[in-house]
C-alpha atoms as a PDB file:
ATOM      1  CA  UNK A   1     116.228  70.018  79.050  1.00  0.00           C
ATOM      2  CA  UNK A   2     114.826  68.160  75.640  1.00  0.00           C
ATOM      3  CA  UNK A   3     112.886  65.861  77.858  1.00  0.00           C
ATOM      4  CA  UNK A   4     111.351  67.922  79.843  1.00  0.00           C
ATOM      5  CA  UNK A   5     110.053  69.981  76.515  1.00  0.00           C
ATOM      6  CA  UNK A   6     109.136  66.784  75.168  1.00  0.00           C
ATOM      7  CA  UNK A   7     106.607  65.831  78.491  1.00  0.00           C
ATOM      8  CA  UNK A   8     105.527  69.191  77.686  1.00  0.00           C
ATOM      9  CA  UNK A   9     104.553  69.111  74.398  1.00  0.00           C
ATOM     10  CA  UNK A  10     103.273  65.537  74.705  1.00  0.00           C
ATOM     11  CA  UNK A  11     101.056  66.902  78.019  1.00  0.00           C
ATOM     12  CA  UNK A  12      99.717  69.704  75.453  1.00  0.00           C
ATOM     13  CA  UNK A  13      99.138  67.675  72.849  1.00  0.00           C
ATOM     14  CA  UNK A  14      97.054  65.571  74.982  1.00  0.00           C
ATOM     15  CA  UNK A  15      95.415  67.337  77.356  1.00  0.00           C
ATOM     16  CA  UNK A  16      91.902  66.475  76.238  1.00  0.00           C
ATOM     17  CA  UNK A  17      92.602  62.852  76.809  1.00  0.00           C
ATOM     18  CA  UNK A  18      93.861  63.432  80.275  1.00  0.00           C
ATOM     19  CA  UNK A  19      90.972  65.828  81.193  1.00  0.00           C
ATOM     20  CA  UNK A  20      88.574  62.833  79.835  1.00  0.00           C
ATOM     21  CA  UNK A  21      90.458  60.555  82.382  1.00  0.00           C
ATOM     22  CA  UNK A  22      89.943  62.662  84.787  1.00  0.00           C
ATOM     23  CA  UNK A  23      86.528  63.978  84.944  1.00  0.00           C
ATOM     24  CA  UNK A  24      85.390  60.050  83.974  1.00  0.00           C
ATOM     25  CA  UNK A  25      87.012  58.889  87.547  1.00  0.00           C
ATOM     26  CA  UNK A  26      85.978  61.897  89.666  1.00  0.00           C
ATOM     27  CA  UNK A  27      82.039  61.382  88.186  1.00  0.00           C
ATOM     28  CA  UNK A  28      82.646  57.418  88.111  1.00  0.00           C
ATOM     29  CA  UNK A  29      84.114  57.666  92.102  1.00  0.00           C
ATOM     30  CA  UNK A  30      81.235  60.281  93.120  1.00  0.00           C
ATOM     31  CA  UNK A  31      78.252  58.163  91.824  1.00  0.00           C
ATOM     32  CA  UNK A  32      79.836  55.038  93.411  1.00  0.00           C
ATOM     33  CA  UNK A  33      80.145  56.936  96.555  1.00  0.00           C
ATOM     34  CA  UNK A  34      76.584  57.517  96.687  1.00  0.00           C
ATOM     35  CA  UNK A  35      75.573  54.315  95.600  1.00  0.00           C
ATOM     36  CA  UNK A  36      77.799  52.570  98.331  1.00  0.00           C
ATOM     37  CA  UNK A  37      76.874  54.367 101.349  1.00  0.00           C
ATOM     38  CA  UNK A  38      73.134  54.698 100.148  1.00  0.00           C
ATOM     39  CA  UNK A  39      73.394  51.046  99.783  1.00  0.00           C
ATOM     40  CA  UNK A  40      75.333  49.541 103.269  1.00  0.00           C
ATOM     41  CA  UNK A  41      74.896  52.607 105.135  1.00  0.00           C
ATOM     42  CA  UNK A  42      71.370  54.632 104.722  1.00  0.00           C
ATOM     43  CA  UNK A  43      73.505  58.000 104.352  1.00  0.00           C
ATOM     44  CA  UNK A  44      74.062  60.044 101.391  1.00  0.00           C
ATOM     45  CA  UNK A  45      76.044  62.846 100.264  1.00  0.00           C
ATOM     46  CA  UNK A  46      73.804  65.627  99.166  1.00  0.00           C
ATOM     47  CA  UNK A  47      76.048  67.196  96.422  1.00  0.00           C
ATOM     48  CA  UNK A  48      77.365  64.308  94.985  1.00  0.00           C
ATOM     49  CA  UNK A  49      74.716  63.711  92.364  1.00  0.00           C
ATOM     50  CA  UNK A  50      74.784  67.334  91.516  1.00  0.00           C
ATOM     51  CA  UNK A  51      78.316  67.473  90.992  1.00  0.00           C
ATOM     52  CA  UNK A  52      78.761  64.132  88.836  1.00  0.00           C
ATOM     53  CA  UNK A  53      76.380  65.529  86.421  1.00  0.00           C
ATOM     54  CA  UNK A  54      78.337  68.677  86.328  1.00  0.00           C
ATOM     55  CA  UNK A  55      81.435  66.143  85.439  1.00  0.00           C
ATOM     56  CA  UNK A  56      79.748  64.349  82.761  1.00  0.00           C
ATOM     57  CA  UNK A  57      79.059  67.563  81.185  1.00  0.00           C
ATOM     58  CA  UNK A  58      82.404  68.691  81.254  1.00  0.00           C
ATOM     59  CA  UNK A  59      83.541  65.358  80.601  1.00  0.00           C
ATOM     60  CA  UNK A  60      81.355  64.905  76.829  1.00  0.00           C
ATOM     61  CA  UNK A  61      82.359  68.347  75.958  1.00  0.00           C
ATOM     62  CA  UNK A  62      85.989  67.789  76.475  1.00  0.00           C
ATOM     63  CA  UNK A  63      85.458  64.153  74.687  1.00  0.00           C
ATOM     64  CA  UNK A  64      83.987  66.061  72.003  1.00  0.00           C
ATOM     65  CA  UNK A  65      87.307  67.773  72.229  1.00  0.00           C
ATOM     66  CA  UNK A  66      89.244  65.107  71.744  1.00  0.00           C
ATOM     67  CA  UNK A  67      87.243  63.452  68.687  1.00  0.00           C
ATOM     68  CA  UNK A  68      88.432  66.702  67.061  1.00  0.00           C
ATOM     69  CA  UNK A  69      92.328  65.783  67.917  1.00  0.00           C
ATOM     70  CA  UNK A  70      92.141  62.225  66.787  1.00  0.00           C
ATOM     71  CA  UNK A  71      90.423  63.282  63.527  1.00  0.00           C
ATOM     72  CA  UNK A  72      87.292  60.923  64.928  1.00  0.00           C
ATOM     73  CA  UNK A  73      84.344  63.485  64.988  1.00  0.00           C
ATOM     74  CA  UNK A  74      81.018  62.527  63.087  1.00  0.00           C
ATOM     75  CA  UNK A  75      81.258  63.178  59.506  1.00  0.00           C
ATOM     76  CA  UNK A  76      80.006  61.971  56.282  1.00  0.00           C
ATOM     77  CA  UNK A  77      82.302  61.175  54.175  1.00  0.00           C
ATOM     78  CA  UNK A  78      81.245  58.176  52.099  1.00  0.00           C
ATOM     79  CA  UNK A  79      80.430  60.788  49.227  1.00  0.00           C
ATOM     80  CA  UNK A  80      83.909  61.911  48.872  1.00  0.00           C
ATOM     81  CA  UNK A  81      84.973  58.393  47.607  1.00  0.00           C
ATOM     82  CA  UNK A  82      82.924  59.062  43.877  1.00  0.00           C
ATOM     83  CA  UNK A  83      84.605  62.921  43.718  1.00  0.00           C
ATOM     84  CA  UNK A  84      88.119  63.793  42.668  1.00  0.00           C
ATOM     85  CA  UNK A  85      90.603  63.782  45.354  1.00  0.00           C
ATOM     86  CA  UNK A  86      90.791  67.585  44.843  1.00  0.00           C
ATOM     87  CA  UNK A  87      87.498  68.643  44.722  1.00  0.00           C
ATOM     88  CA  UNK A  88      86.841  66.049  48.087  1.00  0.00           C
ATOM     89  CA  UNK A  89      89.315  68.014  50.104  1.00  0.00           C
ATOM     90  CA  UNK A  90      88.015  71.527  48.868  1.00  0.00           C
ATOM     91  CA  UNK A  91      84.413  70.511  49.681  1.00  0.00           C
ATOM     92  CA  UNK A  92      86.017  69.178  53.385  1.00  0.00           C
ATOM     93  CA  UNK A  93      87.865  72.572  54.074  1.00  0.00           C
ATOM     94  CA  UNK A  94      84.777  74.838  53.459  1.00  0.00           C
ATOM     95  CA  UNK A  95      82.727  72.197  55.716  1.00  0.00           C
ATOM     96  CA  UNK A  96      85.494  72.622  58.508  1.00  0.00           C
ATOM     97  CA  UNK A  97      85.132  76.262  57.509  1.00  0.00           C
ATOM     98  CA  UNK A  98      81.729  76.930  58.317  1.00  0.00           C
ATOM     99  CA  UNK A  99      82.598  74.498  61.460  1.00  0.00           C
ATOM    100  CA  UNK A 100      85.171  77.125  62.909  1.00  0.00           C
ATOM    101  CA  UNK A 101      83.006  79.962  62.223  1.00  0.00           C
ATOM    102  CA  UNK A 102      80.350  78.227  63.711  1.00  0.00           C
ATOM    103  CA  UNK A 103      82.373  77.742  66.964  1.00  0.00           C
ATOM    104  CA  UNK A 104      83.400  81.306  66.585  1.00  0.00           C
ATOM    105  CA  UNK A 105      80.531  82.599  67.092  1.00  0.00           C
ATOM    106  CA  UNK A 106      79.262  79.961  69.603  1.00  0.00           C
ATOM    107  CA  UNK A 107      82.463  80.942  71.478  1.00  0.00           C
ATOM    108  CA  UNK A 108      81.230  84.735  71.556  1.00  0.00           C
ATOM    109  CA  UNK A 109      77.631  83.949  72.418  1.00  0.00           C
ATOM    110  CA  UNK A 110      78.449  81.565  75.628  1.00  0.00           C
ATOM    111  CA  UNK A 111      81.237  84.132  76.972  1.00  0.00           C
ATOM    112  CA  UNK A 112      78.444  86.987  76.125  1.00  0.00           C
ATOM    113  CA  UNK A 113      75.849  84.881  78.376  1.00  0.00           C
ATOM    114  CA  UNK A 114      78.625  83.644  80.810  1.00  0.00           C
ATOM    115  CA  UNK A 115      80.064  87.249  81.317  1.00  0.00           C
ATOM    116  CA  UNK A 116      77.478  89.865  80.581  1.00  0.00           C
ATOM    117  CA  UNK A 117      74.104  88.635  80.489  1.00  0.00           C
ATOM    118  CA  UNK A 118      74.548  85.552  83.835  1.00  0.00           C
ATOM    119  CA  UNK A 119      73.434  86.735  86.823  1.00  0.00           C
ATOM    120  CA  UNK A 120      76.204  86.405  89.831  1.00  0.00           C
ATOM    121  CA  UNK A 121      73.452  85.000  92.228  1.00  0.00           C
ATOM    122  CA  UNK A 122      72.357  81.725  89.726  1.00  0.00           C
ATOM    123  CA  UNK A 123      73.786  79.089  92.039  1.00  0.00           C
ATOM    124  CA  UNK A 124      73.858  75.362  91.718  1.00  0.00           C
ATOM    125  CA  UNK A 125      70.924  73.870  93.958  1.00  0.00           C
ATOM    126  CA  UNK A 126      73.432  71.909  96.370  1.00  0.00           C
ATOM    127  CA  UNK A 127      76.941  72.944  95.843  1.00  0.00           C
ATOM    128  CA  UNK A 128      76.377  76.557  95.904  1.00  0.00           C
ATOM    129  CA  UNK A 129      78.624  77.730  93.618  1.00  0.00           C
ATOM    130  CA  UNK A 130      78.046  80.465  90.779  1.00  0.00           C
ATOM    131  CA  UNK A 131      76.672  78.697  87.718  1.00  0.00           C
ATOM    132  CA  UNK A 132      79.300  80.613  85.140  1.00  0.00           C
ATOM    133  CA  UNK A 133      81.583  78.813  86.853  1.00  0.00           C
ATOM    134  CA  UNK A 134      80.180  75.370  84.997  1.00  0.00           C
ATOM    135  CA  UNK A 135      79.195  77.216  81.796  1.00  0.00           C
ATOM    136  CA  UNK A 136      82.753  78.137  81.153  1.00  0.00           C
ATOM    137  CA  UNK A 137      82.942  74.808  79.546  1.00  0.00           C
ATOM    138  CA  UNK A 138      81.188  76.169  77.086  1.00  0.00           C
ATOM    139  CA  UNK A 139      83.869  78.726  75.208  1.00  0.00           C
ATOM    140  CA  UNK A 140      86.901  76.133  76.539  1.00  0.00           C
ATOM    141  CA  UNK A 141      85.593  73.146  74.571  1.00  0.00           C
ATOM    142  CA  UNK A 142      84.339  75.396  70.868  1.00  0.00           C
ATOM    143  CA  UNK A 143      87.505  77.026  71.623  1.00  0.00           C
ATOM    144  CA  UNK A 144      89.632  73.820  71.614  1.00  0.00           C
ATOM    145  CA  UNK A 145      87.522  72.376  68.889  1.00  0.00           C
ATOM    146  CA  UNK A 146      88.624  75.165  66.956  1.00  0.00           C
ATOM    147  CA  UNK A 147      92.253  75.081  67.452  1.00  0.00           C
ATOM    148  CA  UNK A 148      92.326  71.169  66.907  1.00  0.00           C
ATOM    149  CA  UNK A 149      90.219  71.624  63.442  1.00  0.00           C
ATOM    150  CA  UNK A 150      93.090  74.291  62.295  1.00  0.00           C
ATOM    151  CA  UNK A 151      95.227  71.569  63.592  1.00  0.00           C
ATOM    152  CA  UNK A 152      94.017  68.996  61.807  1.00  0.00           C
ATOM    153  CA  UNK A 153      93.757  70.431  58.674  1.00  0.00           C
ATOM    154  CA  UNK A 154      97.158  72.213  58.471  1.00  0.00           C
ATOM    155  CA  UNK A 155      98.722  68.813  59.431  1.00  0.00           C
ATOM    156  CA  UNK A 156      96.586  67.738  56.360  1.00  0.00           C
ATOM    157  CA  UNK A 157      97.048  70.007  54.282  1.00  0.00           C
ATOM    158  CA  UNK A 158     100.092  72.319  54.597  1.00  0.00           C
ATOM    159  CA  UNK A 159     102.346  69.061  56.274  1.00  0.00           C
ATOM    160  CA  UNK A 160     100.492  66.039  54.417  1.00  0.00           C
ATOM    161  CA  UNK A 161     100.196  63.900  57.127  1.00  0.00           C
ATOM    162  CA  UNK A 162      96.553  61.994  57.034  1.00  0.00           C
ATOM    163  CA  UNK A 163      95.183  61.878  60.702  1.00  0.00           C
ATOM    164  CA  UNK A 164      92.743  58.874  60.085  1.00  0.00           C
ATOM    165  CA  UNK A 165      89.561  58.146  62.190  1.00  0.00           C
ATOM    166  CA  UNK A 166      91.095  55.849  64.614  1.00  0.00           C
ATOM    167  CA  UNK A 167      88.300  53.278  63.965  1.00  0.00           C
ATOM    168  CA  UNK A 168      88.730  53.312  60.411  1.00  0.00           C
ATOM    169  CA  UNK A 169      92.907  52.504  61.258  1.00  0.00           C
ATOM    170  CA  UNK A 170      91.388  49.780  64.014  1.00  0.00           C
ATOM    171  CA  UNK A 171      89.354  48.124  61.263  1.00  0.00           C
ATOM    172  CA  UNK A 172      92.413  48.348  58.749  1.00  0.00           C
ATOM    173  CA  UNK A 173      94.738  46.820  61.167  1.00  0.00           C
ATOM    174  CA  UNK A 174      92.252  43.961  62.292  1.00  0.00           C
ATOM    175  CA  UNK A 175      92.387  43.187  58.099  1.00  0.00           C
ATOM    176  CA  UNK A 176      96.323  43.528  58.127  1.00  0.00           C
ATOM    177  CA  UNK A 177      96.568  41.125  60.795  1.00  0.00           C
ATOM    178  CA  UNK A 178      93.942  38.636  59.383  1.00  0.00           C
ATOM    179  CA  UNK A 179      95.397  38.662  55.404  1.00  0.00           C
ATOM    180  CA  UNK A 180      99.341  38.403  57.078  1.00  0.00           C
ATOM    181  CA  UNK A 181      98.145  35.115  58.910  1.00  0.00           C
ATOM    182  CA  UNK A 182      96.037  34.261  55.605  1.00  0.00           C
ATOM    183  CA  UNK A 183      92.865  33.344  57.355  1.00  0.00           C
ATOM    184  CA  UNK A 184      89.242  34.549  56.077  1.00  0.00           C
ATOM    185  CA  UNK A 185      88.086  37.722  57.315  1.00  0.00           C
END
């Protein structure tokens, strides 16, 4: 029973990656589908285009997603090396703050437009389908965002475990590896 709650909680803890895996192949497979047979065989496949985009979209909000997990999103934070540790953390908290009530809001506003305000008849050109149906990215991926900034911090915070940019840890290893082996970086 313990390792089937572990695969659980490592397929929840993950499931940004695996959603980037997927919607990267599906998009990657569709445009090379219509590349192919427009290529060696004059035909293509009229929905294919339409639908890759619709992927890729999906695909960089979910990414965006995931930056949030691995503690990787864009931030400036060479200024926080001149303040006190104390005072850098405070100033990072109220940022991540105003980032959560940002997606807050952002969260109310698309499922306002995706729910109320979206007409049921706004169909995708090719496919057909009900737009809402691809906006509902939209309050998934702030709503994620959110949870893995609260994340983030409390395992920051309230546990004190540091979830580095993974390039920064890259770039620390890479020096590791060189000073253990004593060669110039």
């Amino acid at each position: 029973m313990k390792k089937k709650n572990c695969i659980l909680i490592k397929l929840l803890d993950n499931y940004e990656s695996y959603a980037c895996q997927s919607l990267l192949a599906c998009f990657v497979v569709l445009f090379f589908l219509k590349i192919f047979l427009g290529k060696f065989f004059q035909y293509s496949i009229p929905w294919s285009e339409e639908l890759a985009i619709y992927l890729f979209v999906w695909f960089v909000f979910f990414g965006a997603c995931y930056t949030c997990r691995i503690g990787a999103h864009n931030r400036l934070a060479f200024q926080f090396k001149i303040l006190p540790r104390k005072m850098a953390i405070a100033i990072e908290v109220f940022a991540d703050l105003i980032w959560i009530i940002f997606n807050c809001y952002f969260i109310y506003l698309s499922y306002k437009f995706i729910l109320i305000k979206m007409n049921m008849f706004w169909k995708s050109h090719t496919i057909g389908i009900p737009m809402k149906y691809f906006y509902v990215v939209l309050p998934i991926a702030f709503l994620l965002m959110t949870i893995r900034v609260i994340q983030i911090n409390y395992l920051n915070l309230i546990k004190g475990i540091d979830i580095k940019d993974v390039d920064v840890v890259e770039v620390e290893q890479t020096i590791e590896s060189y000073e253990k082996e004593d060669k110039p970086i």
